[in-house]
Protein backbone atom coordinates (compact mmCIF):
# COMPACT_ATOMS: atom_id res chain seq x y z
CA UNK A 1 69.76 288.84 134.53
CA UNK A 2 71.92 290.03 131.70
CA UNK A 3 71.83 292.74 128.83
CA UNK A 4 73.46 292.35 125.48
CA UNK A 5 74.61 294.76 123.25
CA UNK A 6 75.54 294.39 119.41
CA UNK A 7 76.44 295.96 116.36
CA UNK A 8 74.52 293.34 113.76
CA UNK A 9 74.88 294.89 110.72
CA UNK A 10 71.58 294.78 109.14
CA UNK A 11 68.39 293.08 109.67
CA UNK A 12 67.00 293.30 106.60
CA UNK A 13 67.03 289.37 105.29
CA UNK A 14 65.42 286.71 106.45
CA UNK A 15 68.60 284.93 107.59
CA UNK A 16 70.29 288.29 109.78
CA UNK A 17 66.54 287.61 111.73
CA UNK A 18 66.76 284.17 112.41
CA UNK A 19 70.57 284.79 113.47
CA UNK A 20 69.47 287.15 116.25
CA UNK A 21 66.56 285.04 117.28
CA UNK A 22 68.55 282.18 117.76
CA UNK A 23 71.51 284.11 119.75
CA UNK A 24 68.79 285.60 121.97
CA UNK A 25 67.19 282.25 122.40
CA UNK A 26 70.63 280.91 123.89
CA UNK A 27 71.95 283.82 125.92
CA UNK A 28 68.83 284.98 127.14
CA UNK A 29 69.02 288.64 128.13
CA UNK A 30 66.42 290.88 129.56
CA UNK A 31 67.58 294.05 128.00
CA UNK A 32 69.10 294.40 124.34
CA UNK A 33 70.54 297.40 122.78
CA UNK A 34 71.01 296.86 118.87
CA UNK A 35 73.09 299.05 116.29
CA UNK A 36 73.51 299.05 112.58
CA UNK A 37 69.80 297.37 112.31
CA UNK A 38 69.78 299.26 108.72
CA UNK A 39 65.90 299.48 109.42
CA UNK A 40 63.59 302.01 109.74
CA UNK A 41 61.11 301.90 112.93
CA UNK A 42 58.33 300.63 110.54
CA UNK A 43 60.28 298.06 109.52
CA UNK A 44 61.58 297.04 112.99
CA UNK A 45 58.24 296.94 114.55
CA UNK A 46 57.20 294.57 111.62
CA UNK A 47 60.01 291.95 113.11
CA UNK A 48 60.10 292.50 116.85
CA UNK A 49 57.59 289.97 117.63
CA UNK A 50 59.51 287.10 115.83
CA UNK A 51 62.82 287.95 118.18
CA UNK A 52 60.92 286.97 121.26
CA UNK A 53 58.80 288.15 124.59
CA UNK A 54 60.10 291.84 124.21
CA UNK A 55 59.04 295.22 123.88
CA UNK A 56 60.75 297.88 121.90
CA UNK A 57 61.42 300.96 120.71
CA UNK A 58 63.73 302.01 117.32
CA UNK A 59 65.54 304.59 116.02
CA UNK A 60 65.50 305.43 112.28
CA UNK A 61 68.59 304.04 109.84
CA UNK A 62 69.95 306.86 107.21
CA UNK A 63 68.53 305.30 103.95
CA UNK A 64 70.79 301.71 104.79
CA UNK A 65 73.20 302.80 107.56
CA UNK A 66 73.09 303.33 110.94
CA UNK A 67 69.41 302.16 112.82
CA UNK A 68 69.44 301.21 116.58
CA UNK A 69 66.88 299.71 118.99
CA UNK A 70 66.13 298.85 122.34
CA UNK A 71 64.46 295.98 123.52
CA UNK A 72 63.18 294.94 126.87
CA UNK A 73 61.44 292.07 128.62
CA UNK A 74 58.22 292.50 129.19
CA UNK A 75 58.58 292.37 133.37
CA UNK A 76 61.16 295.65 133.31
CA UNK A 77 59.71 299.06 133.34
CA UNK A 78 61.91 301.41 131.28
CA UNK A 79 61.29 304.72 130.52
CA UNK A 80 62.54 306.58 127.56
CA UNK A 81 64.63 309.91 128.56
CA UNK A 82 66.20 310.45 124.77
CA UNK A 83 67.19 309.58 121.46
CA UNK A 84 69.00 310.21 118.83
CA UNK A 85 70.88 308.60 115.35
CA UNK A 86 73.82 308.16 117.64
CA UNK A 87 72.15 306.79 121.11
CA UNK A 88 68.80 305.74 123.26
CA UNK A 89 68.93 306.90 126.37
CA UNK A 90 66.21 305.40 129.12
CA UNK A 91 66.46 304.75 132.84
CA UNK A 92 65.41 301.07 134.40
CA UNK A 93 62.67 301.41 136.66
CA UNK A 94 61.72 297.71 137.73
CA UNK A 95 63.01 294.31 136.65
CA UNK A 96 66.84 294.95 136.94
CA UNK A 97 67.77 295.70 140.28
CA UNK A 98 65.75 297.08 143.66
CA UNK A 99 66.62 300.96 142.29
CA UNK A 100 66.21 302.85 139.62
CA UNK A 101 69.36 303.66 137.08
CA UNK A 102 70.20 304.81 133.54
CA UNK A 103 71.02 302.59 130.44
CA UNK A 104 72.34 303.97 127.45
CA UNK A 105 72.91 302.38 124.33
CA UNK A 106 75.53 304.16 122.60
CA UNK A 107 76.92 303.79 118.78
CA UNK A 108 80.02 306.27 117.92
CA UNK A 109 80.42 307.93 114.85
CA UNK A 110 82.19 305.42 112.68
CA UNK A 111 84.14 308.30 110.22
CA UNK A 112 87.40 309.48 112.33
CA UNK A 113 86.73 313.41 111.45
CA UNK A 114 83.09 312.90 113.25
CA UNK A 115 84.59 311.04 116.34
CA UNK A 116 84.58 314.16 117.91
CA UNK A 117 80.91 314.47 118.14
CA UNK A 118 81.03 311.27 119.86
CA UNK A 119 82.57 312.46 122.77
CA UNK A 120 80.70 315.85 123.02
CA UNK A 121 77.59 313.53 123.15
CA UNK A 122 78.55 311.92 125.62
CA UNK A 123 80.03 314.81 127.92
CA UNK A 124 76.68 316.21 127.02
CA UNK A 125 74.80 313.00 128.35
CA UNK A 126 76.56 313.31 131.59
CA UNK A 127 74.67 316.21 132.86
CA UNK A 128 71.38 315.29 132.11
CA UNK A 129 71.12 312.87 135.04
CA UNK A 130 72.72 312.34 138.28
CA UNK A 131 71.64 308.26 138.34
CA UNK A 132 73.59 305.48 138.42
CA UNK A 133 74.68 305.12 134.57
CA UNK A 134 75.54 302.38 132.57
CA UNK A 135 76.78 303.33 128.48
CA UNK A 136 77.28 300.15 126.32
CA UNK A 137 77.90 299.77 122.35
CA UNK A 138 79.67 300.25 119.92
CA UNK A 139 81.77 303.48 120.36
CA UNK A 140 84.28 302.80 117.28
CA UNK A 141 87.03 303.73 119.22
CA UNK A 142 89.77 302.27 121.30
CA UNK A 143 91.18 303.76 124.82
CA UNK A 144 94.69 301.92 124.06
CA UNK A 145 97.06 300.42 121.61
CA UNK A 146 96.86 297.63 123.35
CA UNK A 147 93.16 297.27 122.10
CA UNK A 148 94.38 296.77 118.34
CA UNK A 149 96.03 294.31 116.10
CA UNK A 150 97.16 294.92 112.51
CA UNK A 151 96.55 298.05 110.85
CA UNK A 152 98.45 301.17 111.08
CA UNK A 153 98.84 302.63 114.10
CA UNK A 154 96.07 304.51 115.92
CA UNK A 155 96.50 308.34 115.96
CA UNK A 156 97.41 308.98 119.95
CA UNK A 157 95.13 311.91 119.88
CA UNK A 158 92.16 310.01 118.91
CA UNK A 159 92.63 307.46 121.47
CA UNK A 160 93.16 310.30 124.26
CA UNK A 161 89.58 312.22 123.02
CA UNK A 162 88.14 308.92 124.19
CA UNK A 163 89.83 308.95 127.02
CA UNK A 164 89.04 312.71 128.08
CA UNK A 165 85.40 312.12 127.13
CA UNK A 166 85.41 308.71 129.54
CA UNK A 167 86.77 310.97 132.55
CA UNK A 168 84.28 313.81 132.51
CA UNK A 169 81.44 311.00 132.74
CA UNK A 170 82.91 309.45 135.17
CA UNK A 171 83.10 306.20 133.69
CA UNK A 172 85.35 303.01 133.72
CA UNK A 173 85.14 300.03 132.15
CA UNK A 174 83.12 296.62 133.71
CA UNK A 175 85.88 293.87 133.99
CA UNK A 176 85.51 291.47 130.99
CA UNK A 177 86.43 287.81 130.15
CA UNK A 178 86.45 286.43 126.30
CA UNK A 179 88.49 286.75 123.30
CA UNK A 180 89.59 290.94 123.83
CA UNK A 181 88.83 292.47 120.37
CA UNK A 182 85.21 292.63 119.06
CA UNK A 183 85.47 293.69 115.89
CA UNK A 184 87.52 292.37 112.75
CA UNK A 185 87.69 293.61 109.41
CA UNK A 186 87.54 289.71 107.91
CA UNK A 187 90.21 290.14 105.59
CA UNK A 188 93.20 287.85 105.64
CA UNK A 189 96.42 287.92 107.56
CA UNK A 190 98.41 290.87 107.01
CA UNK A 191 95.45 293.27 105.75
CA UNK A 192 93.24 291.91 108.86
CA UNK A 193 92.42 294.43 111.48
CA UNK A 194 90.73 293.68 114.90
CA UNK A 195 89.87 296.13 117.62
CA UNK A 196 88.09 296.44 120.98
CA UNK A 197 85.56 298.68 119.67
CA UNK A 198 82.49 297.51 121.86
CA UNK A 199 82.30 297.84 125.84
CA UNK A 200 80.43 298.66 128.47
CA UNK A 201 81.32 301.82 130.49
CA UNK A 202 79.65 302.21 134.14
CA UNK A 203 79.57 305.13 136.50
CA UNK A 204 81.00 304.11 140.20
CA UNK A 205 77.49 304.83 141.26
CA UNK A 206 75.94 301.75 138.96
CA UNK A 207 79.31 299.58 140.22
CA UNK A 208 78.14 299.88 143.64
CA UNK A 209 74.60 298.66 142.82
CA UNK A 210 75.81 295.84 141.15
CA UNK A 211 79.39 294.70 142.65
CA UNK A 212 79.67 291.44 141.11
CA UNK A 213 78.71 292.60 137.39
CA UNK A 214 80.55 291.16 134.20
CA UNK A 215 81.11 291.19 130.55
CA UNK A 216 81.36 288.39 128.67
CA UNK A 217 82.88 289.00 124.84
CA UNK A 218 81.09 286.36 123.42
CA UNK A 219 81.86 284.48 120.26
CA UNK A 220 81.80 286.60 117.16
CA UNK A 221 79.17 284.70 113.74
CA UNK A 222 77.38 286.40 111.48
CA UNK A 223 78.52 289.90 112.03
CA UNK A 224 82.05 291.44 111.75
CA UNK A 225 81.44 292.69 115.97
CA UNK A 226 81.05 290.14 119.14
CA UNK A 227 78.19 290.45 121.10
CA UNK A 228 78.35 291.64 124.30
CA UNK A 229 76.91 290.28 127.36
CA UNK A 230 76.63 291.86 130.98
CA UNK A 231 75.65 290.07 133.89
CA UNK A 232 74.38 291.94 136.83
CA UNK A 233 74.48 289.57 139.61
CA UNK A 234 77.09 286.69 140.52
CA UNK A 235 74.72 284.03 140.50
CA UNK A 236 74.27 284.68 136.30
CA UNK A 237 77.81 283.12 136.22
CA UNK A 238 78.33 281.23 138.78
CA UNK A 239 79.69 278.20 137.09
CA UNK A 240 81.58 277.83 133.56
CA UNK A 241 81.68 275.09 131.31
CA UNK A 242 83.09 275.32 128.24
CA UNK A 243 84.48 278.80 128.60
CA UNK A 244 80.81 280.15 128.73
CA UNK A 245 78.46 281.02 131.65
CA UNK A 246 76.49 277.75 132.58
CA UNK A 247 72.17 279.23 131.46
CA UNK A 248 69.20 277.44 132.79
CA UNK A 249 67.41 276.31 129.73
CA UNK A 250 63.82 277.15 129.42
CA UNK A 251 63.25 273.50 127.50
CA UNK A 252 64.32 271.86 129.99
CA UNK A 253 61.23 272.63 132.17
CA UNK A 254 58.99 271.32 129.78
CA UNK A 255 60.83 267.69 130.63
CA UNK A 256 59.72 265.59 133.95
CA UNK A 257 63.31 264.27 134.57
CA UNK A 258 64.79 267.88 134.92
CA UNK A 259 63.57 268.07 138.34
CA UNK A 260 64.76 264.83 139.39
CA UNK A 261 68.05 265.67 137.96
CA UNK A 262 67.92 269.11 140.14
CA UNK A 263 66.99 267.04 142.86
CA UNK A 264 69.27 264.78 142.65
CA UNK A 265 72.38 267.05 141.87
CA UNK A 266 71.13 269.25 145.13
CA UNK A 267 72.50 266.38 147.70
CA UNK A 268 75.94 267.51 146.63
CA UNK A 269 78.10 270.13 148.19
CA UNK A 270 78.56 271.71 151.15
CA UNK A 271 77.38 275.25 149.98
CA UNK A 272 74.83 276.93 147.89
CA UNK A 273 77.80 277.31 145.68
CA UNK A 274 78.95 273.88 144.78
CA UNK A 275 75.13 272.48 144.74
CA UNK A 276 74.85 274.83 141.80
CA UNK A 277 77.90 273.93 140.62
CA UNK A 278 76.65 270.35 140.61
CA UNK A 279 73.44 271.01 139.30
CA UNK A 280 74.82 272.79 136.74
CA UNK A 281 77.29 269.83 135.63
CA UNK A 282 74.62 267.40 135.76
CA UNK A 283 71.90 269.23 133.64
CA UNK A 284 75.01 269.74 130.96
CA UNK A 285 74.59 265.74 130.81
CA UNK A 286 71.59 265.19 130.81
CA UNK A 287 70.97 267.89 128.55
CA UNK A 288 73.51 266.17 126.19
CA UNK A 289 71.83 262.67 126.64
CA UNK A 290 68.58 263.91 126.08
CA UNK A 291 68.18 266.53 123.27
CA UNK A 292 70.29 264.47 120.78
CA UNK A 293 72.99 265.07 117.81
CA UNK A 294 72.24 268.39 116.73
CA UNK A 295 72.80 270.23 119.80
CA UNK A 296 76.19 268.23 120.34
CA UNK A 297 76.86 268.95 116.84
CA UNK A 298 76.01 272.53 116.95
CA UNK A 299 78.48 272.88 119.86
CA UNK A 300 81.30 271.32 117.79
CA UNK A 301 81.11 273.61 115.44
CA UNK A 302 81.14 276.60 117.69
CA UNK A 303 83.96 275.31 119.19
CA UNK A 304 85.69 275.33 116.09
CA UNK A 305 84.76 279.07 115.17
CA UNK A 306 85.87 279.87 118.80
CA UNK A 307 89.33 279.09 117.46
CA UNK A 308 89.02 280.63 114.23
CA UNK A 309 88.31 283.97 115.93
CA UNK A 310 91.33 283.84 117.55
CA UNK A 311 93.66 284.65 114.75
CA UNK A 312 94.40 286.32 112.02
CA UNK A 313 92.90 284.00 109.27
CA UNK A 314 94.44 283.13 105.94
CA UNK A 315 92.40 283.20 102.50
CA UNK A 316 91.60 279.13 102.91
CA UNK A 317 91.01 279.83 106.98
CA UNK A 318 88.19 282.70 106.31
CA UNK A 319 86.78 280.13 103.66
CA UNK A 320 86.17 277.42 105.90
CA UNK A 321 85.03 279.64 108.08
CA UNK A 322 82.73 280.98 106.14
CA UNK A 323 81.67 277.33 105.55
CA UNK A 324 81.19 276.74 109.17
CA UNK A 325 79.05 279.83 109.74
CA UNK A 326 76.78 278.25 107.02
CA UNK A 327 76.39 275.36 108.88
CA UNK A 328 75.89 276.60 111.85
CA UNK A 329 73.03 278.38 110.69
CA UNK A 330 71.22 275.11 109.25
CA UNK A 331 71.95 272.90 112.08
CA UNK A 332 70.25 276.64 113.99
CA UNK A 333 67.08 276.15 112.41
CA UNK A 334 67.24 272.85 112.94
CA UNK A 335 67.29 273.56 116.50
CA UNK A 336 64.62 276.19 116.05
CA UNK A 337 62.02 273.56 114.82
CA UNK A 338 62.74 271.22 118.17
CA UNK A 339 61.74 273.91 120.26
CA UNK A 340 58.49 275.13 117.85
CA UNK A 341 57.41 271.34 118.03
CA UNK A 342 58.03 270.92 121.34
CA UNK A 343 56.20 274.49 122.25
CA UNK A 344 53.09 272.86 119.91
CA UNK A 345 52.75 269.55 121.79
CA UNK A 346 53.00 271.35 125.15
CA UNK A 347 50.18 273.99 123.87
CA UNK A 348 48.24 270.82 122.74
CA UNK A 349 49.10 268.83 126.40
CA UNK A 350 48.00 272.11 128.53
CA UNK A 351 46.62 274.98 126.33
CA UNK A 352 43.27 273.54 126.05
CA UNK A 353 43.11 273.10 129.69
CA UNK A 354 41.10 276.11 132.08
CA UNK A 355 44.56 277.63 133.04
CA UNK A 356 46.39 280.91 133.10
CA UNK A 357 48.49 279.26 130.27
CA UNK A 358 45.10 278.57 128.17
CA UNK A 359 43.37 281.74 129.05
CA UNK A 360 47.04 283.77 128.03
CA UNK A 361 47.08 282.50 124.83
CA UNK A 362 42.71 283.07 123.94
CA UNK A 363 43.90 286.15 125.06
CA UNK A 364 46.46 286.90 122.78
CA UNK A 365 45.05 285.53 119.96
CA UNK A 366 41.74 287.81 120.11
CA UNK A 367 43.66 291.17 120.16
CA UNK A 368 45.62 289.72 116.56
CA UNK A 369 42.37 288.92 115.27
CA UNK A 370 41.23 292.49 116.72
C-alpha cells in the first residue's frame, strides 16, 4: 500500500484530469494528498468520481491559487481532525496498517515573508496529537543547500526556520530513492532552478510502525513538482525494473494466462523473495508480449523524459520536451480506451450474470438514477 502526494498545479482542464487519472491508474495508491488543485470543493466533488474508486474531501482554492484535497480508497477509514488553506489533517483508522496514526497533508506558504507561518503551523500541529504522525507535501522549503541547484543562494536563516520547526515535531525525513529535486522552474540552463521542495516527514513513532517504509521521487510530466510516492511495507517494492517499483496490474487479472504465468514463475527460487522476484520478471514479459505497441511505446518515451529531468535543459531541450509530454499524453488516452474496452467486454462477459459483480453495479446505477 502506498500514498502519493503532489503539487499539480490546477485541475481545471480537461487534460490536467486525465493526467492525474492516468498517473493514479499506474501507481496505484490508497491515499492521495493533492495541492494547488486551483478548485473550489464544488468543483472538486464534480471530478472526483472520474479519478477513480476514492472518497474525498477538499479544501477551498483563493479565487485560482492554492486548493488541496484528500483522497482515500474506499476500504480505509479516515477521520478528519482539521483543515485549513495551508493543510488537512486526519488520522488512519483501518486500511493502512493494524493501528491507528495521523496523516497530514501539508502545503507551505509559497511567498518567503509568509514562510514563517509555515513553521508555526506546524509546531502548532504537533500538540494536537500524541499519534504516530506522518506530514507530506509540498512545504516550499529546503533543509539544505545541498537540496538546490541554480539560483541564488538560499538565505541560511530560512533554511534553519525549517529546520527548528522539523525538531520541535519531532520529525525526520523517510529515506528516498529517485532523481533528488522535485521541483524545477522549466526555464533553460543558467536561469533554471530546481529544489527538493516536496517530502515526507515522519515522527519516530510512525517509523516504528512501518520499518521498511520508502519514498520514491517519481518522474516529474505535466507539472513543474514530482510526485511523491510512499510505500509502507517492503513487499510494495520488493523488486525493481526499470528504476521503478515492479506494481501488480489490475488488467492483468482480467487475462486467463496471468495465472499460469504466476504459476509458472512460482517454481523458481528458493525464497518468498526471489519467487516474487521471478514472478515479477516474467509478468514484465508477458505483459510486454501481450498488451502490444503502445504500452512499449509509452515506456520509451518515459524513458526519455526520465533523462530530460535530469538536467538543466537548453531552449531546444525544454522544446522537445515539451513535445514528448504531448505525446505522452495521446499515446495516455490511448491506453485509457484499452482498459474502458476491456472493462466493457468484461461487464458484458460477467455483469449480466447473478453475481456480487452484477448486483454491485444494479446497485450503483439505481442511486445515479436516484
Amino acid at each position: 500500500m502506498s500514498i502519493l502526494s503532489l503539487n499539480c498545479r490546477g485541475l481545471g482542464n480537461p487534460s490536467a484530469v486525465g493526467n492525474l487519472r492516468d498517473l493514479l491508474r499506474r501507481e496505484a495508491p490508497s491515499l492521495v494528498f493533492l495541492s494547488e488543485t486551483k478548485l473550489s470543493s464544488g468543483e472538486f466533488v464534480r471530478i472526483i468520481s472520474r479519478l477513480g474508486d476514492f472518497y474525498g474531501l477538499s479544501v477551498d482554492s483563493r479565487g485560482r491559487s492554492g486548493g488541496l484535497a484528500l483522497l482515500w480508497k474506499k476500504d480505509i477509514n479516515v477521520v478528519l481532525s482539521f483543515m485549513s488553506l495551508h493543510h488537512i489533517d486526519v488520522i488512519v483508522r483501518r486500511g493502512l496498517g493494524e493501528e491507528e496514526w495521523r496523516c497530514t497533508g501539508f502545503y507551505g506558504w509559497p511567498e518567503i515573508q509568509n514562510r514563517h507561518l509555515s513553521w508555526s503551523l506546524l509546531e502548532s500541529l504537533t500538540a494536537q496529537s500524541t499519534l504516530p504522525w506522518l506530514c507530506l507535501g509540498d512545504f516550499n522549503e529546503i533543509l539544505l543547500d545541498s537540496e538546490k541547484m541554480g539560483g541564488n543562494d538560499r538565505a541560511s536563516w530560512q533554511m534553519e526556520n525549517f529546520r527548528n520547526a522539523v525538531n520541535v515535531c519531532g520529525f525526520h525525513d523517510v529515506p528516498f530513492s529517485g532523481y533528488e529535486f522535485t521541483y524545477d522552474n522549466g526555464r533553460e540552463l543558467q536561469d533554471n532552478v530546481q529544489c527538493r521542495l516536496d517530502r515526507a516527514l515522519v515522527t519516530t513513532s510512525w517509523s516504528n510502525l512501518f520499518l521498511d517504509a520508502h519514498l520514491w521521487n517519481l518522474d516529474r510530466e505535466w507539472s513543474d513538482h514530482a510526485p511523491i510516492k510512499l510505500t509502507l511495507w517492503r513487499r510494495d517494492s520488493v523488486q525493481q525494473l526499470g528504476g521503478k517499483p515492479f506494481r501488480f496490474e489490475q488488467i492483468w487479472a482480467s487475462e486467463a494466462e496471468c495465472e499460469e504465468v504466476i504459476a509458472g514463475a512460482w517454481l523458481y527460487g528458493a525464497n518468498l523473495e526471489t519467487k516474487v522476484e521471478a514472478c515479477a520478471a516474467n509478468l514484465k514479459k508477458w505483459s510486454g508480449r501481450k498488451f502490444g505497441p503502445i504500452f512499449r511505446e509509452l515506456k520509451k518515451k518515459r524513458k526519455k523524459l526520465k533523462k530530460l529531468n535530469g538536467a538543466q535543459l537548453s531552449a531546444s531541450q525544454l522544446e522537445s520536451r515539451r513535445g514528448l509530454l504531448r505525446e505522452i499524453e495521446i499515446l495516455s488516452q490511448h491506453e485509457e480506451r484499452y482498459w474502458q474496452q476491456r472493462s466493457r467486454a468484461l461487464w458484458l462477459a460477467d455483469g449480466d450474470r447473478n453475481t456480487k459483480f452484477s448486483t454491485r453495479e444494479l446497485q450503483r446505477g439505481r442511486r445515479r438514477i436516484t
